[in-house]
Protein backbone atom coordinates (compact mmCIF):
# COMPACT_ATOMS: atom_id res chain seq x y z
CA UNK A 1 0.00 0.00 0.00
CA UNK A 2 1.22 3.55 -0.75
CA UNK A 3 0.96 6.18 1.19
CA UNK A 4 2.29 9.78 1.53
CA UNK A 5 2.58 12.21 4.49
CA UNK A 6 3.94 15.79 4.31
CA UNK A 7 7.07 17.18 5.55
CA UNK A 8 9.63 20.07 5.67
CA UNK A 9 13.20 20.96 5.18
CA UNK A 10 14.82 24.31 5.87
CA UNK A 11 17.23 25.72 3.61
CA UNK A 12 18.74 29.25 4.48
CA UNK A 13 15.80 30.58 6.87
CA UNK A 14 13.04 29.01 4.61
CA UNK A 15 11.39 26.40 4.09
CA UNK A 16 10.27 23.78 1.31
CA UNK A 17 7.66 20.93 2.05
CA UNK A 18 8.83 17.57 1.89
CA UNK A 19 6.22 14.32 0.34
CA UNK A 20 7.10 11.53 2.35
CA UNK A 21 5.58 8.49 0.13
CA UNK A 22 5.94 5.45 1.92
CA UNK A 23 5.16 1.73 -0.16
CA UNK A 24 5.06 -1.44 1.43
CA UNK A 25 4.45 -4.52 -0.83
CA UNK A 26 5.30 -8.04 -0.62
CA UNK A 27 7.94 -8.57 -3.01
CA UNK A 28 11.00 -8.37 -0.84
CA UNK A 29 12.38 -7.87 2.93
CA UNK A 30 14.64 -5.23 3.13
CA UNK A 31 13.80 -1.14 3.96
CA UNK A 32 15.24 1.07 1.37
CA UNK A 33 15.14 5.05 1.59
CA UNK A 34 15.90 7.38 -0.77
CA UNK A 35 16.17 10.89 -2.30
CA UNK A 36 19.07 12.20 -0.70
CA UNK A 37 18.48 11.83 2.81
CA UNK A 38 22.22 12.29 4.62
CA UNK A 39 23.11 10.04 7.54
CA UNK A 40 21.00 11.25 10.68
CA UNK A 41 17.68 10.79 8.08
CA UNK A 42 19.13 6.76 7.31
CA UNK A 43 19.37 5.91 10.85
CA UNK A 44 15.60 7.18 11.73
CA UNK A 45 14.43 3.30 9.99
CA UNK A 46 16.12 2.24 13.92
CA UNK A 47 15.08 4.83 15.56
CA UNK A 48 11.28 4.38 14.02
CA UNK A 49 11.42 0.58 13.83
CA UNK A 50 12.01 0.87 17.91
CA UNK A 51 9.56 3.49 18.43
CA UNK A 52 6.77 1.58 16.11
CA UNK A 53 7.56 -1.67 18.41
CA UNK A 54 7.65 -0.44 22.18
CA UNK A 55 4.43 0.77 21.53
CA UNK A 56 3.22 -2.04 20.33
CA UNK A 57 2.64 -1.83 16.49
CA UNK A 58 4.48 -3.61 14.59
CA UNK A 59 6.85 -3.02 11.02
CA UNK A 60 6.63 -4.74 8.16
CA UNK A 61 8.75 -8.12 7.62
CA UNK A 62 8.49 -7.01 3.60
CA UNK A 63 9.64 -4.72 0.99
CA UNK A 64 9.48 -0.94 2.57
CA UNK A 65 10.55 1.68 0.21
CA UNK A 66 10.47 5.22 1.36
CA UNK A 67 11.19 8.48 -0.74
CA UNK A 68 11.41 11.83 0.45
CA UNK A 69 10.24 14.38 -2.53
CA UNK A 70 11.77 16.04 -4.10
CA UNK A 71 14.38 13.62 -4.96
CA UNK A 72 17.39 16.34 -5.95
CA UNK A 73 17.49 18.52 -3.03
CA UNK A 74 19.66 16.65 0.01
CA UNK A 75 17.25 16.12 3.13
CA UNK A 76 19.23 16.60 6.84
CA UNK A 77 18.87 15.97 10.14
CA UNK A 78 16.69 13.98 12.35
CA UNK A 79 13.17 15.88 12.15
CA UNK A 80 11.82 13.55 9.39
CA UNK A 81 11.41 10.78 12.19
CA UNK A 82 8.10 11.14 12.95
CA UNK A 83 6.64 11.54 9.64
CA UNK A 84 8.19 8.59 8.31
CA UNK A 85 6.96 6.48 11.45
CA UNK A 86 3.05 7.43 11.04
CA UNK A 87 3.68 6.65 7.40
CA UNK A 88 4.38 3.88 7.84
CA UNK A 89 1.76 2.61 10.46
CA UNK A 90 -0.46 4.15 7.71
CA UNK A 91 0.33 1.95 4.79
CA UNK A 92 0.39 -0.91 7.11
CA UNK A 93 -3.53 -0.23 7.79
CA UNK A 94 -2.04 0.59 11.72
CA UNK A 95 -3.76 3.87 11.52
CA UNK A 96 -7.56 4.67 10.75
CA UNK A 97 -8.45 8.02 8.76
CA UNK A 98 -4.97 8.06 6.45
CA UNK A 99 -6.95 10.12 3.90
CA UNK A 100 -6.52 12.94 6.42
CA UNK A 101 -2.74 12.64 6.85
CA UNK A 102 -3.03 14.95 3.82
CA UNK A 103 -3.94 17.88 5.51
CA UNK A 104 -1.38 18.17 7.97
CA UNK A 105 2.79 18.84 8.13
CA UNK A 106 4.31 16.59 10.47
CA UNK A 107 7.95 16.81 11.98
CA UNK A 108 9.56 15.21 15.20
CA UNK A 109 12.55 13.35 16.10
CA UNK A 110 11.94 10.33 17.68
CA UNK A 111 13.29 8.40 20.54
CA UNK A 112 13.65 4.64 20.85
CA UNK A 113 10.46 4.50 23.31
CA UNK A 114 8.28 6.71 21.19
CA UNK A 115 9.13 10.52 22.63
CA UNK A 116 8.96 13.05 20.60
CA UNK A 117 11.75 15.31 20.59
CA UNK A 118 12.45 19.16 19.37
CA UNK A 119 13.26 19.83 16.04
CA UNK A 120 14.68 23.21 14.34
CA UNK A 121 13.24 25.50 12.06
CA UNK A 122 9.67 25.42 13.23
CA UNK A 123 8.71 28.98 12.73
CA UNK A 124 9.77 28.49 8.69
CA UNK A 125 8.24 25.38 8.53
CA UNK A 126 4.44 26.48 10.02
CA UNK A 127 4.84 29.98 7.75
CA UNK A 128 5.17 27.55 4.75
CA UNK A 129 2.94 25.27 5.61
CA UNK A 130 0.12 28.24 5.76
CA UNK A 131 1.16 29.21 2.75
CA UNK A 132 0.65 26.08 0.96
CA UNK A 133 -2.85 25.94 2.97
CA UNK A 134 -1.97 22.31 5.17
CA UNK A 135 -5.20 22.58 7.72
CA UNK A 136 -2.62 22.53 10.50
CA UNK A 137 0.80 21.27 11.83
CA UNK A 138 1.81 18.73 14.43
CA UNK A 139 4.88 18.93 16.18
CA UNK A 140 6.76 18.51 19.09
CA UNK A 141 5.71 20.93 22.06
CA UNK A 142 8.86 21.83 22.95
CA UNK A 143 8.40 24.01 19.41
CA UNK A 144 4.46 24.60 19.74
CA UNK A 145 4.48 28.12 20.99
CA UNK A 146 6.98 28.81 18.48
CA UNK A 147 4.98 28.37 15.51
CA UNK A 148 1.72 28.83 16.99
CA UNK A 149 2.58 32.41 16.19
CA UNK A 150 1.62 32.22 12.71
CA UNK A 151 -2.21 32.49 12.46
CA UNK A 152 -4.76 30.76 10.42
CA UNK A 153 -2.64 27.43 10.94
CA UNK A 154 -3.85 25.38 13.68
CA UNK A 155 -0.56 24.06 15.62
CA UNK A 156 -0.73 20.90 17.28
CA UNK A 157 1.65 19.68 20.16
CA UNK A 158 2.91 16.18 20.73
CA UNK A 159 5.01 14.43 23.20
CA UNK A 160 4.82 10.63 21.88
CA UNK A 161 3.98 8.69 18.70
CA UNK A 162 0.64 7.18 20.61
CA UNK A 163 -0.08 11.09 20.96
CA UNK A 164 -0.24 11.14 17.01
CA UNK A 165 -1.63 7.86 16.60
CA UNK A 166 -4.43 8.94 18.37
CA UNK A 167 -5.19 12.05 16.62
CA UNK A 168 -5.71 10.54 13.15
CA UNK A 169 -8.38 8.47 15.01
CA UNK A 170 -10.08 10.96 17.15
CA UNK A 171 -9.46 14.54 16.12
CA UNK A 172 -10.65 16.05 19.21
CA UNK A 173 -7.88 14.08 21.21
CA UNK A 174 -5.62 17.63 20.77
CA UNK A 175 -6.09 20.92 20.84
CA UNK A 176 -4.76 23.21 19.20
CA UNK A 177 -1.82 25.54 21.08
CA UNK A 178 -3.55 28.94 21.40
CA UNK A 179 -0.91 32.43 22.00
CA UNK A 180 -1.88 36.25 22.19
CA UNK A 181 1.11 36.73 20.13
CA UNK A 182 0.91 40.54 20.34
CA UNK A 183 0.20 40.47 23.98
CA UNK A 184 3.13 38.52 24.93
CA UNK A 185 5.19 40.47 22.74
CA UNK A 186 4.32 43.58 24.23
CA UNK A 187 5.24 42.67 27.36
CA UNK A 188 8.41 41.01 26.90
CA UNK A 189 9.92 44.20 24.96
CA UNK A 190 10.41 46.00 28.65
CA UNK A 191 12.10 43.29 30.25
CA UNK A 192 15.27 44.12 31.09
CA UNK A 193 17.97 43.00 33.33
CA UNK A 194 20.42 45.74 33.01
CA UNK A 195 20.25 49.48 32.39
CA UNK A 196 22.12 52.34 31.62
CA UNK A 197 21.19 53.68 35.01
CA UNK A 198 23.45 50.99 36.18
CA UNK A 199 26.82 52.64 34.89
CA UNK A 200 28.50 55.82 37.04
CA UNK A 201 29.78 58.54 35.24
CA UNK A 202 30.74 57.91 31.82
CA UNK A 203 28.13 60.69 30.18
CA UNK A 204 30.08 61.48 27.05
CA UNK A 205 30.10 57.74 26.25
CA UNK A 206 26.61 57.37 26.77
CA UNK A 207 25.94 60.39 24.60
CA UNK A 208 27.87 58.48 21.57
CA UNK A 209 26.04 55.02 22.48
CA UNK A 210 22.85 57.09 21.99
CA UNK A 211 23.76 58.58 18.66
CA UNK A 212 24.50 54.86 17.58
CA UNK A 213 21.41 53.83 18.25
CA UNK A 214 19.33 57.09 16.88
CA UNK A 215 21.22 56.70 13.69
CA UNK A 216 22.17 53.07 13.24
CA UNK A 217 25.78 53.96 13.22
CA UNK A 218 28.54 51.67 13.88
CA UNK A 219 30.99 52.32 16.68
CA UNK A 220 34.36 51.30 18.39
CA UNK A 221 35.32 52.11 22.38
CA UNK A 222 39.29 52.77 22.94
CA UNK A 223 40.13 52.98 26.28
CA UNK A 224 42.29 51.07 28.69
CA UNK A 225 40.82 47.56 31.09
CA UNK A 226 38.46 48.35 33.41
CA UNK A 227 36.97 51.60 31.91
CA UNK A 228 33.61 49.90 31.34
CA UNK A 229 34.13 49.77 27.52
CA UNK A 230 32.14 46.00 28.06
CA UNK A 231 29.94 47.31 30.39
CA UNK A 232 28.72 50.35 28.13
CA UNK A 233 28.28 47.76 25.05
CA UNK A 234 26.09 45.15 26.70
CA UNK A 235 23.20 48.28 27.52
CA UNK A 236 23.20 49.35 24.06
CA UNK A 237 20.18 47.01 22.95
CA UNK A 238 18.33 48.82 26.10
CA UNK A 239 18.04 52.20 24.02
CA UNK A 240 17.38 50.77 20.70
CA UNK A 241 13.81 51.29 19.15
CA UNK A 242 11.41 48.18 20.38
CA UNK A 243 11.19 45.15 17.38
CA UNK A 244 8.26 45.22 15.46
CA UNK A 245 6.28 42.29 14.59
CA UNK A 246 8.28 41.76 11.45
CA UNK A 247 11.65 42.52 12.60
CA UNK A 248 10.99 40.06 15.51
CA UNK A 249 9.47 37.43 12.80
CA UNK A 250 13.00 37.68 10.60
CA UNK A 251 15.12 37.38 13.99
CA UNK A 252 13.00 34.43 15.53
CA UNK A 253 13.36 32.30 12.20
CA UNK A 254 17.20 32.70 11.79
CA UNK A 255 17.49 31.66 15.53
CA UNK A 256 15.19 28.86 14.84
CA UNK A 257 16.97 27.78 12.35
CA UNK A 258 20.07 28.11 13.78
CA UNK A 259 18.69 25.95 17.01
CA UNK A 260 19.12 28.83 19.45
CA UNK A 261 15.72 29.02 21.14
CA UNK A 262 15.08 28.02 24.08
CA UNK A 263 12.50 25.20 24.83
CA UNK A 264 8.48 26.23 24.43
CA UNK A 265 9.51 29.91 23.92
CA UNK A 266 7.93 32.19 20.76
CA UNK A 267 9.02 35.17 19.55
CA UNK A 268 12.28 36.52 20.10
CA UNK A 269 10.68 40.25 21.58
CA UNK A 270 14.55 42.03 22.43
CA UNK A 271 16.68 42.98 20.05
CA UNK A 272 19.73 40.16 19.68
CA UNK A 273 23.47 41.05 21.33
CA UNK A 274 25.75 38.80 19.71
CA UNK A 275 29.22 38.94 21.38
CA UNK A 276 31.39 36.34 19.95
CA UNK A 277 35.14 34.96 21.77
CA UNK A 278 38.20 36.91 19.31
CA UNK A 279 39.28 33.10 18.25
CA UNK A 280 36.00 32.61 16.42
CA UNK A 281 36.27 31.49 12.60
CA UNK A 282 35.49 33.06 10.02
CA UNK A 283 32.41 30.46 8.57
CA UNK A 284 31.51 30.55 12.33
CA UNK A 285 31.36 34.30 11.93
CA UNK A 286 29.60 34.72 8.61
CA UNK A 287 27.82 31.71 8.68
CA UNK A 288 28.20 28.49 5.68
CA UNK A 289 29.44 24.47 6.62
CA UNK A 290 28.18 21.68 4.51
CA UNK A 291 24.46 22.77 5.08
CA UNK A 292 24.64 25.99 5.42
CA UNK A 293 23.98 27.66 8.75
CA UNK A 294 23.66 30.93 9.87
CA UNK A 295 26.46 32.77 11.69
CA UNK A 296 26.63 35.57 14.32
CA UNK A 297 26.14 38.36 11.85
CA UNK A 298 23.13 36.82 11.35
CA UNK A 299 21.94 35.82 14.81
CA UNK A 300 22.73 39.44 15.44
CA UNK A 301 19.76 40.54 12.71
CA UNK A 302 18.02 43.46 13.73
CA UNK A 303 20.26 43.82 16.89
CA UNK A 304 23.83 44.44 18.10
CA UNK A 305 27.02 42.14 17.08
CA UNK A 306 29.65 43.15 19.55
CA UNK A 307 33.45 42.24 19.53
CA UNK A 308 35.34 42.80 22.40
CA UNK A 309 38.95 43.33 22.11
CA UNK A 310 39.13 44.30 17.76
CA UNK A 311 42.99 43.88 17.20
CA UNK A 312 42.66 39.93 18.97
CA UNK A 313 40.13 38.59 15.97
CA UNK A 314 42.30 36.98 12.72
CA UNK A 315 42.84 39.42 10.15
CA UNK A 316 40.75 37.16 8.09
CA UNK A 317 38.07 37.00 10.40
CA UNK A 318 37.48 40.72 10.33
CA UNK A 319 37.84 41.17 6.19
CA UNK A 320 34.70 38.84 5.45
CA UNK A 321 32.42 41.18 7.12
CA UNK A 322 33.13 43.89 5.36
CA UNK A 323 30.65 43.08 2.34
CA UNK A 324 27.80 42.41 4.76
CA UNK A 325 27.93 45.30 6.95
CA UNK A 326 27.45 47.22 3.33
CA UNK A 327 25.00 44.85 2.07
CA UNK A 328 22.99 44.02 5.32
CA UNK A 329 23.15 40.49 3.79
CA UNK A 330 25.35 37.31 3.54
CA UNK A 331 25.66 35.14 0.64
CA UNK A 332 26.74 31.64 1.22
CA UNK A 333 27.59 29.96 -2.11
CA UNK A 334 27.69 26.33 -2.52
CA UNK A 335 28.14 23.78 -5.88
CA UNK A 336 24.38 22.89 -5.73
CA UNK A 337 22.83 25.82 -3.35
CA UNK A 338 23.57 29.94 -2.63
CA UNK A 339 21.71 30.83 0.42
CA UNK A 340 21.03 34.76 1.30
CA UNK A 341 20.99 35.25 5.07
CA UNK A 342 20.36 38.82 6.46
CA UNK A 343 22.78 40.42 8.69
CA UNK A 344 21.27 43.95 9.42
CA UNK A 345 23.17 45.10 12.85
CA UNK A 346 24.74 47.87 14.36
CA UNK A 347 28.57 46.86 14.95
CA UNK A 348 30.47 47.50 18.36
CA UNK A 349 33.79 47.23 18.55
CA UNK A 350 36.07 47.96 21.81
CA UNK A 351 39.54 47.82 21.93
CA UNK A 352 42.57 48.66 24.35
CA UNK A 353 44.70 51.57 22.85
CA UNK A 354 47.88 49.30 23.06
CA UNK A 355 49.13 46.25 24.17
CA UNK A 356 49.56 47.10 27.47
CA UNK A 357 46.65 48.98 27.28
CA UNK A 358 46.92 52.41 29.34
CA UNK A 359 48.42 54.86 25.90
CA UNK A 360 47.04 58.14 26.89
CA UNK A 361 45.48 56.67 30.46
CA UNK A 362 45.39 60.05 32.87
CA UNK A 363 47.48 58.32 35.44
CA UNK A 364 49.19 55.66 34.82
CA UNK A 365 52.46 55.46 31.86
CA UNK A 366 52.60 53.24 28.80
CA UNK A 367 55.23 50.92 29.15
CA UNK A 368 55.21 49.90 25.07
CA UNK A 369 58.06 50.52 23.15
CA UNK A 370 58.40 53.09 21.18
CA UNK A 371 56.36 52.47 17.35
CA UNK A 372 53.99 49.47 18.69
CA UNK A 373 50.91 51.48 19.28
CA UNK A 374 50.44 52.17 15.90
CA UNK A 375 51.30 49.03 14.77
CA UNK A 376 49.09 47.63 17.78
CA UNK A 377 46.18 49.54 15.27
CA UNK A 378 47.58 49.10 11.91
CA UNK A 379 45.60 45.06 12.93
CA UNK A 380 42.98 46.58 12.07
CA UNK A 381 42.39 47.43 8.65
CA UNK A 382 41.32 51.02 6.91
CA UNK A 383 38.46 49.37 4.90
CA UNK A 384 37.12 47.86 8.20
CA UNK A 385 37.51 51.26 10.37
CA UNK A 386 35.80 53.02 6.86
CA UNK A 387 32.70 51.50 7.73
CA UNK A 388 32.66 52.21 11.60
CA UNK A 389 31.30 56.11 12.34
CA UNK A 390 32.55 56.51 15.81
CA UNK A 391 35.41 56.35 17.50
CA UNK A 392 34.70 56.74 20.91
CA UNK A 393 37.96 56.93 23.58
CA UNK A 394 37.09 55.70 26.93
CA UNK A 395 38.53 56.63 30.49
CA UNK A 396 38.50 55.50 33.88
CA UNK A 397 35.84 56.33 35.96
CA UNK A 398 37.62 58.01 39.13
CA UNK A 399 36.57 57.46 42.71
CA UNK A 400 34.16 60.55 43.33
CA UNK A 401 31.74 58.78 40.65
CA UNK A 402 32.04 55.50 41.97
CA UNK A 403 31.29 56.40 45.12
CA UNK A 404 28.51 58.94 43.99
CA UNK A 405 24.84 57.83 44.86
CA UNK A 406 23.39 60.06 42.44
CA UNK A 407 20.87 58.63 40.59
CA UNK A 408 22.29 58.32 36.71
CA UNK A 409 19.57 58.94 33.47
CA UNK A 410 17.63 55.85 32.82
CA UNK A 411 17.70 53.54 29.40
CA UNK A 412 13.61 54.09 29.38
CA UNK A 413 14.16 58.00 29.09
CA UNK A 414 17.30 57.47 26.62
CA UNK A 415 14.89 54.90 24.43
CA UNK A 416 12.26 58.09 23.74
CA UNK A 417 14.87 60.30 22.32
CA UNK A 418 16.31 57.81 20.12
CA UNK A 419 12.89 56.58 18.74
CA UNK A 420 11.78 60.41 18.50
CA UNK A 421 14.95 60.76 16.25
CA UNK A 422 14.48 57.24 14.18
CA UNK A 423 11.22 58.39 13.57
CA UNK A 424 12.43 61.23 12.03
CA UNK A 425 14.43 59.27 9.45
CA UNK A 426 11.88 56.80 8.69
CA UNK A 427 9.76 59.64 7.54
CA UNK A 428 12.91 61.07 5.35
CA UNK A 429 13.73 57.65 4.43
CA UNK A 430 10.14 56.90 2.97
CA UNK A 431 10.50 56.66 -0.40
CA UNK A 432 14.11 55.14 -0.34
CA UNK A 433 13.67 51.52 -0.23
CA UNK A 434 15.67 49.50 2.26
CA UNK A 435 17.32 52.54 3.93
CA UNK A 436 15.92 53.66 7.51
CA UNK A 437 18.79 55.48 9.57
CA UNK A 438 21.28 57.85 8.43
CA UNK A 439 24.28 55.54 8.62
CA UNK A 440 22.63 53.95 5.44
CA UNK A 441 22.88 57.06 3.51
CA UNK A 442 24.44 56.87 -0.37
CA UNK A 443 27.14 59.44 -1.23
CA UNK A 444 23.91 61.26 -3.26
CA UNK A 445 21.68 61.03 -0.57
CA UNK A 446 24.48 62.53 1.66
CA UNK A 447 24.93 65.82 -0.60
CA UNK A 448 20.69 66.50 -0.73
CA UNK A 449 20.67 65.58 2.91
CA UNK A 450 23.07 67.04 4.64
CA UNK A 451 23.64 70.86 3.51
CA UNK A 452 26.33 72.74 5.44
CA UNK A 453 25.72 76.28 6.15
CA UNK A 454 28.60 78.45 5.75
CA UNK A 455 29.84 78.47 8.92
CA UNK A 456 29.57 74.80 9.38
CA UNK A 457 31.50 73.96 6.49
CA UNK A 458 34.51 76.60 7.49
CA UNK A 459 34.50 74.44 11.08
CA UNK A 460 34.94 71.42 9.17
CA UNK A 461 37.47 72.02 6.67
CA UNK A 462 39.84 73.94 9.94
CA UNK A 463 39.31 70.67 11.65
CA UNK A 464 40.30 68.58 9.04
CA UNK A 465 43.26 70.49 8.90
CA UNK A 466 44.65 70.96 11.78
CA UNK A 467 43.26 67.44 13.38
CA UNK A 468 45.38 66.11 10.01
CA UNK A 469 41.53 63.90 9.30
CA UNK A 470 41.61 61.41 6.95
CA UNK A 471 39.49 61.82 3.56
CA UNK A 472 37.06 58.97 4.99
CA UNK A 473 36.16 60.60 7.93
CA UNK A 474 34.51 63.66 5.65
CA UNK A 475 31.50 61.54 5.25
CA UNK A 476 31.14 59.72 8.41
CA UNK A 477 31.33 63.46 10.34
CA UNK A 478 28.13 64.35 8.10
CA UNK A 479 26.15 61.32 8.65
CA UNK A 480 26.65 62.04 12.34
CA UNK A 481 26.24 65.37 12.86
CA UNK A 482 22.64 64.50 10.97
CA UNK A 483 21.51 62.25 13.41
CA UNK A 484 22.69 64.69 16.20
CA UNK A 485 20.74 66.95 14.61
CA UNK A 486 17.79 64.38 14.33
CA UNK A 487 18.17 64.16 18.02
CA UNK A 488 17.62 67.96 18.63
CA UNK A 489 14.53 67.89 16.30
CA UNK A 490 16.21 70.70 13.83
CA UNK A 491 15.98 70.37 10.31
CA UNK A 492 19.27 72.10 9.60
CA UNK A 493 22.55 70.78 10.72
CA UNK A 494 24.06 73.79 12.66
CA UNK A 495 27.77 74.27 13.83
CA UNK A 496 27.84 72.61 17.36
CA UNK A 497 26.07 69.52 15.50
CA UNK A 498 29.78 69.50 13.46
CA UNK A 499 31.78 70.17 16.56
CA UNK A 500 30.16 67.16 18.26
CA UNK A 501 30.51 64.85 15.16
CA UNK A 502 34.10 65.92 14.37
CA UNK A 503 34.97 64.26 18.04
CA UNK A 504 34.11 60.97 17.44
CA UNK A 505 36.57 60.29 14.60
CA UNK A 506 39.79 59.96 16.91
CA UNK A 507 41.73 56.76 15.14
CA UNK A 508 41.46 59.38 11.78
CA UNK A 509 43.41 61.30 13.46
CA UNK A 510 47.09 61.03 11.67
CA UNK A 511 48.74 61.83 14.92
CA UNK A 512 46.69 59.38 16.82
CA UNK A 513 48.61 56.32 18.56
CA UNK A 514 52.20 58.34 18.43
């Protein structure tokens, strides 16, 4: 008898149903499977054949043929399990009602007594699933919250096979997993652990973190250990503009599909902070492998990637983001598949000035010899530094702040001002497709945008002369002193917007590191 039951595999962060036709006939006793499956999707004729029996059904002692459809694209991992095993039990006659299998996408790993375990990629799997108009999907419920997020599917959660079994023969045996997705989300957007309330002193840092986040813009913290260059970083995401449904939707699939979330959660409501160990690799950065995966560019989507200590990271390492950080995107090209992953995200960076790490500290001497600052900094590359807008030098905090009790501006009031100012430049930004924030700006956008008054443009080229500024820095100062000028709600960018840009540029400096 044949039979088929629906699947799905996940490829990049989508998803492409699987026909799992299953044929049992009597001419012959061995299992075959087929149409690609790699090695974890083999085994699962053990893993199913043990399941089937310690429930007490029983597997055919003839000729079982499965194929997974379509036969060219390579089928991976373990999730296939529990499709497979109720096809099987259908075209055996195990299981009443098979003409309803049909209707429904079914994933689960199995274990050898019949569990159901999680599976990745949920979140993909139910959007295409409502798209191809399946009546609903069954699952594990480790990943039923998950994909109960997507509406008009009805999401069912299992725990065993006999859970499954019984379904097809009584419908009302589950019900579906029910979530105020918006209501949830709403709530979890506030919740957080650390604020910048939290951190003494350190306003003109703040001030810069803030401009980051009003205008998307990339940054990098010099200073020497123990400044709070770490500590500064890890409250960005607490100042950022809240997710919106669809921002949240494009982070929770790529951590889906990546494996990252947790057990029974939903929607990933903060925005991501990625910060990676300096002896990561490059394909562990970027993302790729023999099935592609996604990397921490891309698990920071929509949020903050942050690298502590630059100049430690392999030169490599550093080069192969500098095409996604202009494209928002990684491509991961393979013989038989290229796979787009986004990688939207606002880069910090911190780094000690030098090796020892206290060049220009206020009380304490350098003991590097002389020329190995600069080439301390020459690790990191121009091209890399091009596309990072502030350079931000950190100092110590000294023992009258740390000791202060005053009470220091919270994240909550920092958040309004920067979503005052991104609103702004979504209204600017309108009619510009994919650009939202002024670090996005083109060169022509830049020239219509940001118009210097006279006196602003005499401040600028003096600076640039006597601080010996690089070319680069010419357009990284404008972009900044526009969102500065977002921040103040003027339309005009007006000389102290210049001043404050023009400080944030320090490793442009020519003089800069000795």
């Amino acid at each position: 008898m044949l039979v088929k039951t629906f699947g799905s595999a996940v490829y990049g962060v989508e998803a492409i149903t699987i026909t799992i036709e299953v044929n049992v006939n009597n001419q012959g006793q061995h299992y075959f499977i087929v149409g690609l499956p790699d090695n974890a999707v083999k085994e699962s004729l053990q893993r199913v054949e043990s399941a089937i029996k310690s429930n007490g059904y029983y597997m055919p002692r003839t000729k079982l043929v499965i194929n997974l459809a379509p036969a060219d694209i390579k089928k991976t991992g373990s999730a296939f399990d529990l499709p497979i095993a109720i096809g099987t039990l259908a075209a055996t006659e195990q299981i009443e009602n098979p003409e309803r299998l049909a209707e429904y996408v079914i994933m689960g790993e199995l274990s050898l007594d019949g569990s159901v375990k999680s599976i990745r990629g949920a979140l993909p799997i139910a959007i295409q699933a409502r798209k191809e108009g399946f009546k609903g999907l069954i699952l594990p419920a480790a990943n039923a919250n998950e994909a109960a997020i997507v509406n008009n599917l009805d999401v069912f959660a299992v725990e065993h096979l006999s859970d499954v079994i019984q379904f097809f023969s009584d419908e009302t045996s589950l019900k579906p997993t029910q979530i105020n997705t918006r209501e949830a989300f709403a709530v979890a957007q506030k919740d957080f652990d650390i604020d910048f309330s939290d951190v003494k002193g350190q306003e003109n840092i703040k001030r810069a973190l803030e401009i980051a986040a009003a205008g998307g813009h990339n940054a990098i913290l010099i200073g020497p250990p123990g400044a709070g260059k770490t500590m500064l970083a890890k409250r960005l995401p607490t100042i950022l503009p809240p997710l919106t449904l669809q921002e949240a939707l494009e982070t929770t699939k790529i951590h889906s599909v990546a494996g990252k979330l947790p057990d029974k959660s939903m929607l990933i409501s903060r925005r991501p902070f990625r910060s990676p160990h300096h002896t990561i690799s490059d394909v562990a950065l970027v993302g790729g492998g023999g099935n592609p995966q996604p990397g921490e560019i891309s698990l920071a989507h929509n949020g903050v990637l942050f690298l502590d200590e630059l100049p430690e990271f392999k030169r490599t390492v550093l080069e192969v983001m500098r095409q996604p950080m202009e494209e928002r995107k990684v491509t991961i090209s393979r013989a038989k598949v290229s796979l787009d992953f986004p990688a939207n995200f606002i880069l910090v960076a911190s780094m000690n000035p030098c090796i020892c790490g206290f060049f220009n500290h206020p009380s304490r001497e350098c003991s590097c010899p002389p020329g190995s600052v600069q080439k301390y900094l020459n690790k990191i590359s121009g091209p890399l530094l091009d596309r990072i807008d502030l350079h931000v030098e950190v100092t110590p905090v000294d023992f009258e702040e740390l000791a202060s009790k005053h009470h220091f501006e919270k994240s909550d009031i920092i958040r309004e001002r920067v979503i005052k100012a991104r609103n702004i430049q979504l209204e600017r930004y309108k009619k510009s497709e994919g650009i939202y924030a002024n670090a996005q700006m083109s060169s022509r956008m830049l020239k219509e945008i940001c118009n210097l008054d006279h006196v602003s443009l005499t401040l600028l080229k003096t600076a640039m002369e006597k601080l010996n500024l690089s070319a680069r820095a010419y357009d990284r100062i404008l972009k900044v002193s526009r969102t500065i000028a977002d921040l103040a709600a003027t339309e005009t960018i007006k000389p102290e917007h210049i001043a404050e840009a023009i400080q944030y540029r320090s490793l442009d400096r020519e003089n800069w590191g000795g």
